[in-house]
C-alpha atoms as a PDB file:
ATOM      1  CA  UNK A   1      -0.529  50.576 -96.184  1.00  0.00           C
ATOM      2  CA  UNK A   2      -4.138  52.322 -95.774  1.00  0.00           C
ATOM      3  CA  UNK A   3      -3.228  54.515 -98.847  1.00  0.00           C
ATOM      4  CA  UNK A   4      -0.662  53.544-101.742  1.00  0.00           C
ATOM      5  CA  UNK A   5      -0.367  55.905-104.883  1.00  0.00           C
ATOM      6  CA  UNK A   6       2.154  54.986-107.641  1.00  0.00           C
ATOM      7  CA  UNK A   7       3.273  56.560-110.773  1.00  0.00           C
ATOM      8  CA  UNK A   8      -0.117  58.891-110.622  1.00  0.00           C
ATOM      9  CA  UNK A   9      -1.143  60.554-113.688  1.00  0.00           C
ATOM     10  CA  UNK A  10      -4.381  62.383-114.647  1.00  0.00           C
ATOM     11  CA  UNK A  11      -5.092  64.418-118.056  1.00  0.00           C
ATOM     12  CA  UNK A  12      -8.060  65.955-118.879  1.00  0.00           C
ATOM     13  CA  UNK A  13      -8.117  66.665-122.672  1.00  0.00           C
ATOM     14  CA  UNK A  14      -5.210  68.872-123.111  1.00  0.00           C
ATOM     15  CA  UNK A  15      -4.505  69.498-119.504  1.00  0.00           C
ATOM     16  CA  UNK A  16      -2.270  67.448-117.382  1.00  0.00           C
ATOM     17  CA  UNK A  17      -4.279  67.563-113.712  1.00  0.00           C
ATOM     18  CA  UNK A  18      -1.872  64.939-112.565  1.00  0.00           C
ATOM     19  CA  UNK A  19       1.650  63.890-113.249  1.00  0.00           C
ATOM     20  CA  UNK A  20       3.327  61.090-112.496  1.00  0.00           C
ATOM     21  CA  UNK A  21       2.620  61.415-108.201  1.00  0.00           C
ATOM     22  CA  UNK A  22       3.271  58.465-105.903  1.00  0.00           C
ATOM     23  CA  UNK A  23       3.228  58.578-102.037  1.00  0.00           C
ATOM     24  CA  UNK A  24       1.842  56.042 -99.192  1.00  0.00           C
ATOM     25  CA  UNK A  25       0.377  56.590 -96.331  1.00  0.00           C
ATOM     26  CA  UNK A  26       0.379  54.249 -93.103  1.00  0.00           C
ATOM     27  CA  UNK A  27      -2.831  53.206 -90.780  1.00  0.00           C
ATOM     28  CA  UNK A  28      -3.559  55.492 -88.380  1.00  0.00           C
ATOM     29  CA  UNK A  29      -1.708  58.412 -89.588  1.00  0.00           C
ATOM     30  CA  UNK A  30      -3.449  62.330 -90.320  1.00  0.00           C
ATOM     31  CA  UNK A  31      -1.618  63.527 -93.423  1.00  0.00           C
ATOM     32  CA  UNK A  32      -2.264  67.387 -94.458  1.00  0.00           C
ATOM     33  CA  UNK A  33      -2.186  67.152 -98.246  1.00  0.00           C
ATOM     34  CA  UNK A  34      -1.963  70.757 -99.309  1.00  0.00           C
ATOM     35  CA  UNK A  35      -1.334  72.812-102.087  1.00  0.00           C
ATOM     36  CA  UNK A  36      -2.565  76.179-104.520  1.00  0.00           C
ATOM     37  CA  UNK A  37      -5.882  76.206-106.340  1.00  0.00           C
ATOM     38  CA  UNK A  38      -5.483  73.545-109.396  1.00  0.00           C
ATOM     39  CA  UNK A  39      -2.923  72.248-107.613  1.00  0.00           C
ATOM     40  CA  UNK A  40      -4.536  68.889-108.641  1.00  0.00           C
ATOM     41  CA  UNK A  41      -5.492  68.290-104.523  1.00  0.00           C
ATOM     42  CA  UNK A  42      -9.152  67.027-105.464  1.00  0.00           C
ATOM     43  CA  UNK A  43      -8.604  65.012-108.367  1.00  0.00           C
ATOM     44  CA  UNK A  44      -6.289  62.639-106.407  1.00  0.00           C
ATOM     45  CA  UNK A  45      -9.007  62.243-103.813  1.00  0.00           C
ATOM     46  CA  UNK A  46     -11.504  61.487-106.242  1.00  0.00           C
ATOM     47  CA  UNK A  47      -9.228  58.920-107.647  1.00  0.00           C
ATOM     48  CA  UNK A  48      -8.698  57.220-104.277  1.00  0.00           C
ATOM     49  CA  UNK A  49     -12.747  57.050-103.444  1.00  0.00           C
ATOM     50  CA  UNK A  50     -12.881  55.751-107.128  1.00  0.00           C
ATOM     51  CA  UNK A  51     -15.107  58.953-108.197  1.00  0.00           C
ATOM     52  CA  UNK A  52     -12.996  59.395-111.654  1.00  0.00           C
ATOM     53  CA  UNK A  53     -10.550  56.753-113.311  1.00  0.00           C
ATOM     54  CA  UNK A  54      -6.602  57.608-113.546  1.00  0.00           C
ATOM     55  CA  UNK A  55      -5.356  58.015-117.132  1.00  0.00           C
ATOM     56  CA  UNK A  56      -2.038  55.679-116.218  1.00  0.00           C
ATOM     57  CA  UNK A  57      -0.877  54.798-112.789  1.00  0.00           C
ATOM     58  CA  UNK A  58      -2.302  52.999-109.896  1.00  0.00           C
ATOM     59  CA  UNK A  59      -4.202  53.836-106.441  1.00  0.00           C
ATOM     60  CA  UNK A  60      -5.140  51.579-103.817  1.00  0.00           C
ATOM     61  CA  UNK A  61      -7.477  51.898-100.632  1.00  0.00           C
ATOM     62  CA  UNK A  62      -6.747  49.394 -97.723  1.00  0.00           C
ATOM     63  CA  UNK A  63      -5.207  47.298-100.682  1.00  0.00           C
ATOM     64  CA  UNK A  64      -7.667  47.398-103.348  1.00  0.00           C
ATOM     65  CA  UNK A  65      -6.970  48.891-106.380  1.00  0.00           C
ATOM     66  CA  UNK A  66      -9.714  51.897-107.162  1.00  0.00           C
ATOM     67  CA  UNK A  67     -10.056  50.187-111.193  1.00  0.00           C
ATOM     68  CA  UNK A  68     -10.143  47.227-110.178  1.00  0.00           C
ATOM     69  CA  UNK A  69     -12.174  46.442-107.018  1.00  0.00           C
ATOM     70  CA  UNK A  70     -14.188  49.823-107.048  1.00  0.00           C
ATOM     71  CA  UNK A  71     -16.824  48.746-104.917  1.00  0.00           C
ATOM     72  CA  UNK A  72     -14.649  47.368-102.207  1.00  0.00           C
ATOM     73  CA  UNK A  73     -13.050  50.965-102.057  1.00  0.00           C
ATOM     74  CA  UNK A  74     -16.061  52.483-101.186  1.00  0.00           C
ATOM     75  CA  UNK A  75     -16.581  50.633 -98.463  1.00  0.00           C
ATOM     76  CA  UNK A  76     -13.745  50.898 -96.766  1.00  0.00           C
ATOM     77  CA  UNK A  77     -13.346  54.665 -97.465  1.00  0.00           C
ATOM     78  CA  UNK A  78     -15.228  57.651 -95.795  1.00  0.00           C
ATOM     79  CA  UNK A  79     -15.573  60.703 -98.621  1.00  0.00           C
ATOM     80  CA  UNK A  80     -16.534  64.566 -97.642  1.00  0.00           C
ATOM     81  CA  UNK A  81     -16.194  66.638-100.761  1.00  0.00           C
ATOM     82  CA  UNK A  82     -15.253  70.278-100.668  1.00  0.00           C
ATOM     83  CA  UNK A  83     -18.680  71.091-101.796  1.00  0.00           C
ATOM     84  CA  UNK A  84     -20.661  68.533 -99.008  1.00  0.00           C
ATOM     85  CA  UNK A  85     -23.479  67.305-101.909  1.00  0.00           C
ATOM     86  CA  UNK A  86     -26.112  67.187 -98.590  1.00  0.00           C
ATOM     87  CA  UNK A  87     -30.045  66.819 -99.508  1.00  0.00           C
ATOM     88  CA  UNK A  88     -30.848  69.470 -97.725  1.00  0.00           C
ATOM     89  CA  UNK A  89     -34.322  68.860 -97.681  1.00  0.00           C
ATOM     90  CA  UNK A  90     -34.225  65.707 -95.775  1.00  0.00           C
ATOM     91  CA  UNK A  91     -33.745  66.242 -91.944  1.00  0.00           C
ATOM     92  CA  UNK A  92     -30.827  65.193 -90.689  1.00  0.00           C
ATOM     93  CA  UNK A  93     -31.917  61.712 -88.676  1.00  0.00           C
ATOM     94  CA  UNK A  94     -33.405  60.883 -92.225  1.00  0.00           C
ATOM     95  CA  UNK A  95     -30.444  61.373 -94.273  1.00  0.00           C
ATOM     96  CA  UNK A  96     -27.939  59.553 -91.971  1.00  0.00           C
ATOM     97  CA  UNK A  97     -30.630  56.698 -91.953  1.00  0.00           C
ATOM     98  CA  UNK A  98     -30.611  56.933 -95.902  1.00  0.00           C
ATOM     99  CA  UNK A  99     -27.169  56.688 -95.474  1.00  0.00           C
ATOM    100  CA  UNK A 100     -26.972  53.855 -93.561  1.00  0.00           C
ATOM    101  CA  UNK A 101     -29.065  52.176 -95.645  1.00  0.00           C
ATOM    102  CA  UNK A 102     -27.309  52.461 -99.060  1.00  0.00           C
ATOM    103  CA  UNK A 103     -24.677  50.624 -96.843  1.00  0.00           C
ATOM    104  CA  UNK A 104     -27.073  48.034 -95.958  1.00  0.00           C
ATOM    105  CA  UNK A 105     -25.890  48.293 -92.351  1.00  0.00           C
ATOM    106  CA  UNK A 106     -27.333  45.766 -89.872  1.00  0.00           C
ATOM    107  CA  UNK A 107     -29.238  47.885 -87.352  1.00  0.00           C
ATOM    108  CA  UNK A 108     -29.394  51.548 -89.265  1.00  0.00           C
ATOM    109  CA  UNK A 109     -31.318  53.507 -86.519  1.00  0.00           C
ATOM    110  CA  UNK A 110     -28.428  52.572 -83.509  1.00  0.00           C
ATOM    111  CA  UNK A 111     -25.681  53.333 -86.289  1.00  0.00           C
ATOM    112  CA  UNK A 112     -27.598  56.353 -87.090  1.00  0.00           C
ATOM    113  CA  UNK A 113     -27.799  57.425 -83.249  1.00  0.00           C
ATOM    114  CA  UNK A 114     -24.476  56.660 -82.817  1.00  0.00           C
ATOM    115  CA  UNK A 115     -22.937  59.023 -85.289  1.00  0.00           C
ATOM    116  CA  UNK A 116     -25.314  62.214 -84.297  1.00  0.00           C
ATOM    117  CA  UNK A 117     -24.171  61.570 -81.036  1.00  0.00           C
ATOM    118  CA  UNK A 118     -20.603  61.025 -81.884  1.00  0.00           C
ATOM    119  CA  UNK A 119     -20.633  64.230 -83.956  1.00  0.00           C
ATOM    120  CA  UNK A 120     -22.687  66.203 -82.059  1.00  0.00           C
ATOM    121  CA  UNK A 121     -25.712  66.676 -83.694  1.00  0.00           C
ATOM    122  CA  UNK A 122     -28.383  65.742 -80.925  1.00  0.00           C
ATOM    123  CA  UNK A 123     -29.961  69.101 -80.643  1.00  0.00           C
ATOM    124  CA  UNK A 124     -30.287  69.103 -84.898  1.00  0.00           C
ATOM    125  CA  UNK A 125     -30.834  65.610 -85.135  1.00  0.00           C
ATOM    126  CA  UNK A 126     -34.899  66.926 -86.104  1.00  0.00           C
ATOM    127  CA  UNK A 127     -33.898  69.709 -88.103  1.00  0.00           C
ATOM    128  CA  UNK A 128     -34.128  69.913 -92.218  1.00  0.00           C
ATOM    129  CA  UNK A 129     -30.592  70.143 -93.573  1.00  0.00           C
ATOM    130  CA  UNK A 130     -31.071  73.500 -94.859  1.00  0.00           C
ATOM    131  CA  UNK A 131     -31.736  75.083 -91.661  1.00  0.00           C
ATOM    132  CA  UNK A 132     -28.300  73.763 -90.112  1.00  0.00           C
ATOM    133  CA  UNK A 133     -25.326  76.563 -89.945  1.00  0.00           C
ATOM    134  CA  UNK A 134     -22.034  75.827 -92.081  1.00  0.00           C
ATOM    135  CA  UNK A 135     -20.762  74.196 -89.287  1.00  0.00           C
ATOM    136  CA  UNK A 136     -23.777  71.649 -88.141  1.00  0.00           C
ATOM    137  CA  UNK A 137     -24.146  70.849 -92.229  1.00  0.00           C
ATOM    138  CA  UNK A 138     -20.211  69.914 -92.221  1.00  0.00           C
ATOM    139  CA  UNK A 139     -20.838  67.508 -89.295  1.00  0.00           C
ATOM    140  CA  UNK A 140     -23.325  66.203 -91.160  1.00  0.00           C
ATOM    141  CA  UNK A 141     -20.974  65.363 -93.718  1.00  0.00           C
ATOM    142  CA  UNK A 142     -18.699  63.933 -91.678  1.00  0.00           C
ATOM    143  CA  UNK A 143     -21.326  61.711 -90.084  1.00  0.00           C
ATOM    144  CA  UNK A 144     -22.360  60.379 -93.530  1.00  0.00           C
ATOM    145  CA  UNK A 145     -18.423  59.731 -93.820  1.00  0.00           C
ATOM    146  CA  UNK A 146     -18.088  57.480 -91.269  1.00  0.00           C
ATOM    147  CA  UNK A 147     -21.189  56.077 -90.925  1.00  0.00           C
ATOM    148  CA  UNK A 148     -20.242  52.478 -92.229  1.00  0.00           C
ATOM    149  CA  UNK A 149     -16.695  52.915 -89.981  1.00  0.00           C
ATOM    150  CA  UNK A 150     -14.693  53.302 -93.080  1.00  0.00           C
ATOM    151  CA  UNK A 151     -10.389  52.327 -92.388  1.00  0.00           C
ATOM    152  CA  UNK A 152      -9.588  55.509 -94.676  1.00  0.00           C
ATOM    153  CA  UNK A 153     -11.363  58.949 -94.320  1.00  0.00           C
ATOM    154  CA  UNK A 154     -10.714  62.063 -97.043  1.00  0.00           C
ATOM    155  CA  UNK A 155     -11.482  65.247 -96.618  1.00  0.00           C
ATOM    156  CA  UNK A 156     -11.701  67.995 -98.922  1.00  0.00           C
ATOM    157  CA  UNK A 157     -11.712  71.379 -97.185  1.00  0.00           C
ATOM    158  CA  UNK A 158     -13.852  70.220 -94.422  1.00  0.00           C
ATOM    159  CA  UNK A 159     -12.974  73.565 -92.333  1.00  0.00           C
ATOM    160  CA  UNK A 160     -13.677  75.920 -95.309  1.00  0.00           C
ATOM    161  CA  UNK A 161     -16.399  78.682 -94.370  1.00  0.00           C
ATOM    162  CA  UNK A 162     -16.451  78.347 -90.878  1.00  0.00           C
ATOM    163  CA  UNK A 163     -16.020  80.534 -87.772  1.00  0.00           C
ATOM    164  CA  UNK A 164     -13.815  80.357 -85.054  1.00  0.00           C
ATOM    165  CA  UNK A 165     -15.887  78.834 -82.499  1.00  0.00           C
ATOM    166  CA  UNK A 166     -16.876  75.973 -85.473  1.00  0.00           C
ATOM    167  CA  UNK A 167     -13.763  75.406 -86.361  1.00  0.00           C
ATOM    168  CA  UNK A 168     -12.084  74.650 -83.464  1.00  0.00           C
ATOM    169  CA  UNK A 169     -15.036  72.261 -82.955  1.00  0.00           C
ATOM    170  CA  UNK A 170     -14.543  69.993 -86.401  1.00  0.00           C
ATOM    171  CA  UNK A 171     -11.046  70.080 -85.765  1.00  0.00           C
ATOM    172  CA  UNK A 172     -11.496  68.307 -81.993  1.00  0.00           C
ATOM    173  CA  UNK A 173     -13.992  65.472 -83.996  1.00  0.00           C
ATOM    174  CA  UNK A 174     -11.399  65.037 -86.931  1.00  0.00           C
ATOM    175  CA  UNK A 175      -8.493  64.584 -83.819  1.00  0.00           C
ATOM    176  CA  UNK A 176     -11.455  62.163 -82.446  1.00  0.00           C
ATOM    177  CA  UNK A 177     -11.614  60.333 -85.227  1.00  0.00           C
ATOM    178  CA  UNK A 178      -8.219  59.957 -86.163  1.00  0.00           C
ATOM    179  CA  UNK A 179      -7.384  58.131 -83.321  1.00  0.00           C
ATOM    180  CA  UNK A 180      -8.760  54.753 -85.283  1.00  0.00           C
ATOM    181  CA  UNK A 181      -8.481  55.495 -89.104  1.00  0.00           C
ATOM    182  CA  UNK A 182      -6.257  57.175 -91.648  1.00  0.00           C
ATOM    183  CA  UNK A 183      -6.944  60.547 -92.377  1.00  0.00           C
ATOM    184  CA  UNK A 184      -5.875  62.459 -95.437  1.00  0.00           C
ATOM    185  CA  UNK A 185      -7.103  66.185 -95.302  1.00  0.00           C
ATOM    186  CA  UNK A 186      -7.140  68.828 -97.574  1.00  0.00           C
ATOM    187  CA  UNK A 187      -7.095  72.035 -96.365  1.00  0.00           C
ATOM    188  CA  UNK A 188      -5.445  75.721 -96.971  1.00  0.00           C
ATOM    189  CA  UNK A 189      -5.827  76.532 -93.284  1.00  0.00           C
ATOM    190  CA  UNK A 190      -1.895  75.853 -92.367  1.00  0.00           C
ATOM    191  CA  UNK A 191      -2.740  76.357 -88.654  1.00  0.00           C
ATOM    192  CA  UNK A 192      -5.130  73.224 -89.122  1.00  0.00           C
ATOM    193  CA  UNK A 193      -2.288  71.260 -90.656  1.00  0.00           C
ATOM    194  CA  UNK A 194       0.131  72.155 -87.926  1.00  0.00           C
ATOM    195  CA  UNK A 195      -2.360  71.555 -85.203  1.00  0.00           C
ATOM    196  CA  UNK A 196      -3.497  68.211 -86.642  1.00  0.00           C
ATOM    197  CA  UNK A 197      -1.421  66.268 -89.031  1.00  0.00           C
ATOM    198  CA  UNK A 198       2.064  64.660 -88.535  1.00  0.00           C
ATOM    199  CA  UNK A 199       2.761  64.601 -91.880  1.00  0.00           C
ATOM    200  CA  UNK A 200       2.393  66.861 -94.873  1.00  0.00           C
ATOM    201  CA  UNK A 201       2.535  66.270 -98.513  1.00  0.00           C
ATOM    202  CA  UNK A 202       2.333  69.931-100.979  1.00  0.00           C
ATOM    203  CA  UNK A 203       0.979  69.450-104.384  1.00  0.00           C
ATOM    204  CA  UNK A 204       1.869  71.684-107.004  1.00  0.00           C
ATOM    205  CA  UNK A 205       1.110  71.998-110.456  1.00  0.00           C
ATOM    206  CA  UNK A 206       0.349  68.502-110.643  1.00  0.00           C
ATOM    207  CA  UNK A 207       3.486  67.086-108.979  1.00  0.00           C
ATOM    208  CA  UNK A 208       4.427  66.742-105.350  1.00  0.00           C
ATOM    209  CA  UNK A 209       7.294  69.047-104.276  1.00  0.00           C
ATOM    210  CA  UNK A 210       7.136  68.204-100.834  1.00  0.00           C
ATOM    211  CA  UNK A 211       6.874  65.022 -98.393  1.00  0.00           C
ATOM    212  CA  UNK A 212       8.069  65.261 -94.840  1.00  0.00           C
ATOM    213  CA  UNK A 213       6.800  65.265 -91.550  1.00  0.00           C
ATOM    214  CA  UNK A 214       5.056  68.891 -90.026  1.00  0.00           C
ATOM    215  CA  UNK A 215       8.045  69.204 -88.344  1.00  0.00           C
ATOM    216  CA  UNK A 216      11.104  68.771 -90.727  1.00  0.00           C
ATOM    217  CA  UNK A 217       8.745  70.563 -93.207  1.00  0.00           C
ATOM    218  CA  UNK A 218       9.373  73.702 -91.532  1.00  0.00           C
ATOM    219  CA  UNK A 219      12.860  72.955 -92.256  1.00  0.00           C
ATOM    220  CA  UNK A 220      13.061  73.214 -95.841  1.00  0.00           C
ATOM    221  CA  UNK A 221      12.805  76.401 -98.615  1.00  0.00           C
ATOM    222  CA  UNK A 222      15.133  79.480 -97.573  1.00  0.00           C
ATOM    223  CA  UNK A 223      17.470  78.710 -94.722  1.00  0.00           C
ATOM    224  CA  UNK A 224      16.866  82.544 -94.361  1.00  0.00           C
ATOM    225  CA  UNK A 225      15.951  83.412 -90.920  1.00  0.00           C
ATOM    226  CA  UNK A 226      14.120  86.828 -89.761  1.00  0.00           C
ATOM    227  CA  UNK A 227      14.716  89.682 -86.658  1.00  0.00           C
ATOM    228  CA  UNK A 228      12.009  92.332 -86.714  1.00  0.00           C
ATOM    229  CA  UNK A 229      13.650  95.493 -85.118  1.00  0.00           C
ATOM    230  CA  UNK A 230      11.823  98.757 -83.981  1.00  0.00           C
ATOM    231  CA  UNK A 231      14.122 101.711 -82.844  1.00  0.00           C
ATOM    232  CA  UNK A 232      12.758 104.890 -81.060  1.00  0.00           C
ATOM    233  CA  UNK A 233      13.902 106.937 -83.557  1.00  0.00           C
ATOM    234  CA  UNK A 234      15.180 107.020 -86.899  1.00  0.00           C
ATOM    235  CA  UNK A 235      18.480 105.390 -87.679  1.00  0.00           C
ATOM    236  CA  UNK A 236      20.792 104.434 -90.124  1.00  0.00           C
ATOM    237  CA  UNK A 237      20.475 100.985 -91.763  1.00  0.00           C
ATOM    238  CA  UNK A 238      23.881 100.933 -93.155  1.00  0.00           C
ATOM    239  CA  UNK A 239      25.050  99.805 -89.437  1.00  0.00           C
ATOM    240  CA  UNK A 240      22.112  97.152 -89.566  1.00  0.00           C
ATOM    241  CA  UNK A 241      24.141  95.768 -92.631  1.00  0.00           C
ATOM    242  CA  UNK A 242      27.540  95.555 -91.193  1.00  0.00           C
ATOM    243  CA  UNK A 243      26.332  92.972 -87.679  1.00  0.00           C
ATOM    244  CA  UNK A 244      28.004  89.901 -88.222  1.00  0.00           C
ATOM    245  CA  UNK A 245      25.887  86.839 -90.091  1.00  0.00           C
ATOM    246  CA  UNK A 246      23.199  89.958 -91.565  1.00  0.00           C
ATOM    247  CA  UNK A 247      22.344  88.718 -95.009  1.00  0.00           C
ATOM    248  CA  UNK A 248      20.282  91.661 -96.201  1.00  0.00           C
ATOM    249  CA  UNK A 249      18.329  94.381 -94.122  1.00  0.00           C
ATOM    250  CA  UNK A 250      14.346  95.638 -95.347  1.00  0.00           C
ATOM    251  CA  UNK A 251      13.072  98.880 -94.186  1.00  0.00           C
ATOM    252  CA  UNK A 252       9.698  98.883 -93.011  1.00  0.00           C
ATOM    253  CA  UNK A 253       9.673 102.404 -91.936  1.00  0.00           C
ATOM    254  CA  UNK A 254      12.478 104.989 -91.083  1.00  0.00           C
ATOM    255  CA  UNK A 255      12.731 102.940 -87.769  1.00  0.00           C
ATOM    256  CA  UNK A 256      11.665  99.631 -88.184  1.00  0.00           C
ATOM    257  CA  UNK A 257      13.346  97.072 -90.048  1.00  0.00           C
ATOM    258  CA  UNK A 258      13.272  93.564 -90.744  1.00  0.00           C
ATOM    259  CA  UNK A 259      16.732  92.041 -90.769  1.00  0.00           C
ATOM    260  CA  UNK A 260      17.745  88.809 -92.691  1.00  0.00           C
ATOM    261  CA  UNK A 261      20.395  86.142 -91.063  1.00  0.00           C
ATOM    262  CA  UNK A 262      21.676  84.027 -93.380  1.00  0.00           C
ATOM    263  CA  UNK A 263      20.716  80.798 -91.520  1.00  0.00           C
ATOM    264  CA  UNK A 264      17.934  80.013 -89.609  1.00  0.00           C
ATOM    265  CA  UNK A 265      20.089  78.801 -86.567  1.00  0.00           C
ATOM    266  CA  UNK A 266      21.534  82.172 -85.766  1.00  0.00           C
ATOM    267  CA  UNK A 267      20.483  84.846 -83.233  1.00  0.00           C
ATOM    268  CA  UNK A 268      21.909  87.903 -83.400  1.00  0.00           C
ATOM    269  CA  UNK A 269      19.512  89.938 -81.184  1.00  0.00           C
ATOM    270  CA  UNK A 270      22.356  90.385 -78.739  1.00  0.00           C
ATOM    271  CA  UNK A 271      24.692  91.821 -81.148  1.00  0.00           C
ATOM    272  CA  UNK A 272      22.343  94.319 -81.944  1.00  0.00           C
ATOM    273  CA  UNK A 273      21.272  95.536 -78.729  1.00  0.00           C
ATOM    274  CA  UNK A 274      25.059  95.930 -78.063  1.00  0.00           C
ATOM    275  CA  UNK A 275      25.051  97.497 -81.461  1.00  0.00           C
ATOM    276  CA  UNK A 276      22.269  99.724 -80.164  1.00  0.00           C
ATOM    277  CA  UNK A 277      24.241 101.235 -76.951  1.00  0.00           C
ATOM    278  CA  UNK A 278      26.923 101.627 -78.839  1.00  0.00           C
ATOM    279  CA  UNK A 279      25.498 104.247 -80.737  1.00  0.00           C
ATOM    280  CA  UNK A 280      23.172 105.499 -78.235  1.00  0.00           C
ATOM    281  CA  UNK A 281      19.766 104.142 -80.241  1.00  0.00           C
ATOM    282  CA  UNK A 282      17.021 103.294 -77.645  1.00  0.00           C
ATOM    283  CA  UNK A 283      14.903  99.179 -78.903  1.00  0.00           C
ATOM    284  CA  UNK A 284      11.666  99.673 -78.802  1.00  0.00           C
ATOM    285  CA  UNK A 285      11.020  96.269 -79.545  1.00  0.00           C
ATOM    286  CA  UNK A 286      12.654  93.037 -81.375  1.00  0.00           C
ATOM    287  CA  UNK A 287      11.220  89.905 -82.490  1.00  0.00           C
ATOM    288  CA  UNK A 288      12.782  86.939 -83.908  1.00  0.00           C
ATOM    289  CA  UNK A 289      10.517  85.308 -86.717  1.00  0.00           C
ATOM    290  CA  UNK A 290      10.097  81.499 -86.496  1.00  0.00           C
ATOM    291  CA  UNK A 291       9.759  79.935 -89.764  1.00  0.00           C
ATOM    292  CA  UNK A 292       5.984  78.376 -90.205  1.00  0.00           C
ATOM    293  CA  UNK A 293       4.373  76.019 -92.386  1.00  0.00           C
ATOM    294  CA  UNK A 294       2.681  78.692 -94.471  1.00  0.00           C
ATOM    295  CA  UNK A 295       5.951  80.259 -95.473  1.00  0.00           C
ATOM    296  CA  UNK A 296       7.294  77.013 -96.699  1.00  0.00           C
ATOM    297  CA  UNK A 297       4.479  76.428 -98.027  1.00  0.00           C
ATOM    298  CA  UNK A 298       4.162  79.745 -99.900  1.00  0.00           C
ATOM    299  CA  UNK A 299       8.163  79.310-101.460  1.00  0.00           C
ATOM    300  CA  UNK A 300       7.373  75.688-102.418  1.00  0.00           C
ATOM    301  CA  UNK A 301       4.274  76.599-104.738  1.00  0.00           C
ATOM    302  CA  UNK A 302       5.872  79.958-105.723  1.00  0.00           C
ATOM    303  CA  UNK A 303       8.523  78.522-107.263  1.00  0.00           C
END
């Protein structure tokens, strides 16, 4: 296992951050590791790269045990915090190189060369950090990540702040670079998650209360399924309610409604349209809702 976590607890003072969490993670895998604000998201990662100690429970990186072989951790683990702690007064070819040499890596200038190249920071490469955009200053941060070819990379938020265009970008490298180490990312962008990760664990309140892959995940919470219905003109919702398998019917306005099935298996779209010539009512328009990641995740942490 690249990442085990058992019987995870973390209190600071009074609070409880952390309690009682265990999961594993294989080689090779991209695991979205999501949850609210507080959720308790960052203080497991700095437990795994050995930033803060546990109160009770254990955490190991590529086998080692954070307490107990520390140092070994941090080599074999690649760390870009939600904040990305840059010098940004150093260019960016002289903080890689700094880098490389807290590592003590054989050869520092092809390693650094390597990773601007890799992350696509040739055209910067001579620039001061704090001239970079959001989105050159967070490949930055991943290039200090992996400079020493870490097994296990975390990252916090590394998509936070940026545009379109950027985005799409870091998410191509992280897919890059996840083709050869474990990734565990942190992120509140669920169409990152869905795009990138196989797996998905939600945090909440401290506690895990949900571990599944992307796709079963969409699975769980209300087995409620959705039809979105717009009529030409104003009708009555009473006959919405009396379709077979219609759980409960939501007016949007006087001729659009949203209609709940009471499982997320059925389609009743032709017994409304049927429904709908019946009574002489002219569809402008229906849409069946598939159930995403966000609105699992959203009854999962609202709970």
């Amino acid at each position: 296992m690249s990442i085990e976590v058992q019987n995870l607890s973390k209190r600071y003072d009074e609070q409880l951050a952390l309690n009682n969490i265990s999961f594993q993670i294989q080689k090779g895998a991209i695991v979205g590791f999501l949850g609210p604000n507080g959720a308790g998201k960052s203080t497991t990662m700095k437990i795994l790269t050995g930033f803060i100690p546990q109160t009770s429970g254990s955490a190991k990186v590529a086998g080692f045990d954070t307490v107990v072989a520390p140092l070994e951790v941090k080599r074999r683990v690649g760390y870009l915090p939600e904040s990305n702690p840059l010098y940004k007064d150093m260019y960016v070819k002289e903080y890689l190189h700094y880098v490389a040499t807290i590592f003590a890596l054989p050869n520092p200038y092809a390693k650094v060369q390597e990773m601007i190249s890799m992350t696509g920071l040739t055209k910067e490469q001579d620039k001061k950090i704090h001239q970079l955009s959001k989105g050159y200053k967070q490949r930055v941060g991943i290039a200090q990540a992996i400079i020493h070819n870490p097994e296990v990379l975390i990252l916090d938020e590394p998509t936070s702040g940026l545009d379109p265009n950027q985005l799409d970008e870091i998410r191509k490298l992280i897919l890059k670079i996840g083709k050869e180490k474990t990734v565990l990312l942190s992120t509140h962008i669920m169409q990152e998650v869905e795009a990138m990760c196989e797996r998905v664990i939600i945090i909440n309140k401290g506690e895990i209360v949900a571990d599944n892959s992307t796709a079963n995940m969409r699975k769980m919470g209300s087995k409620e399924a959705i039809l979105t219905v717009e009529f030409a003109d104003k009708i009555d919702s009473e006959e919405l309610k009396k379709v077979k398998n219609v759980a409960r019917v939501e007016a949007l306005q006087e001729n659009q409604f949203k209609i709940f099935l009471k499982d997320t298996n059925l389609d009743i779209r032709q017994d409304i349209f049927q429904l709908a010539v019946q009574k002489n009512w002219s569809i402008l328009g229906m849409q069946l809702e598939e159930k995403d990641l966000e609105g699992v995740f959203k009854e999962l942490t609202n709970k």
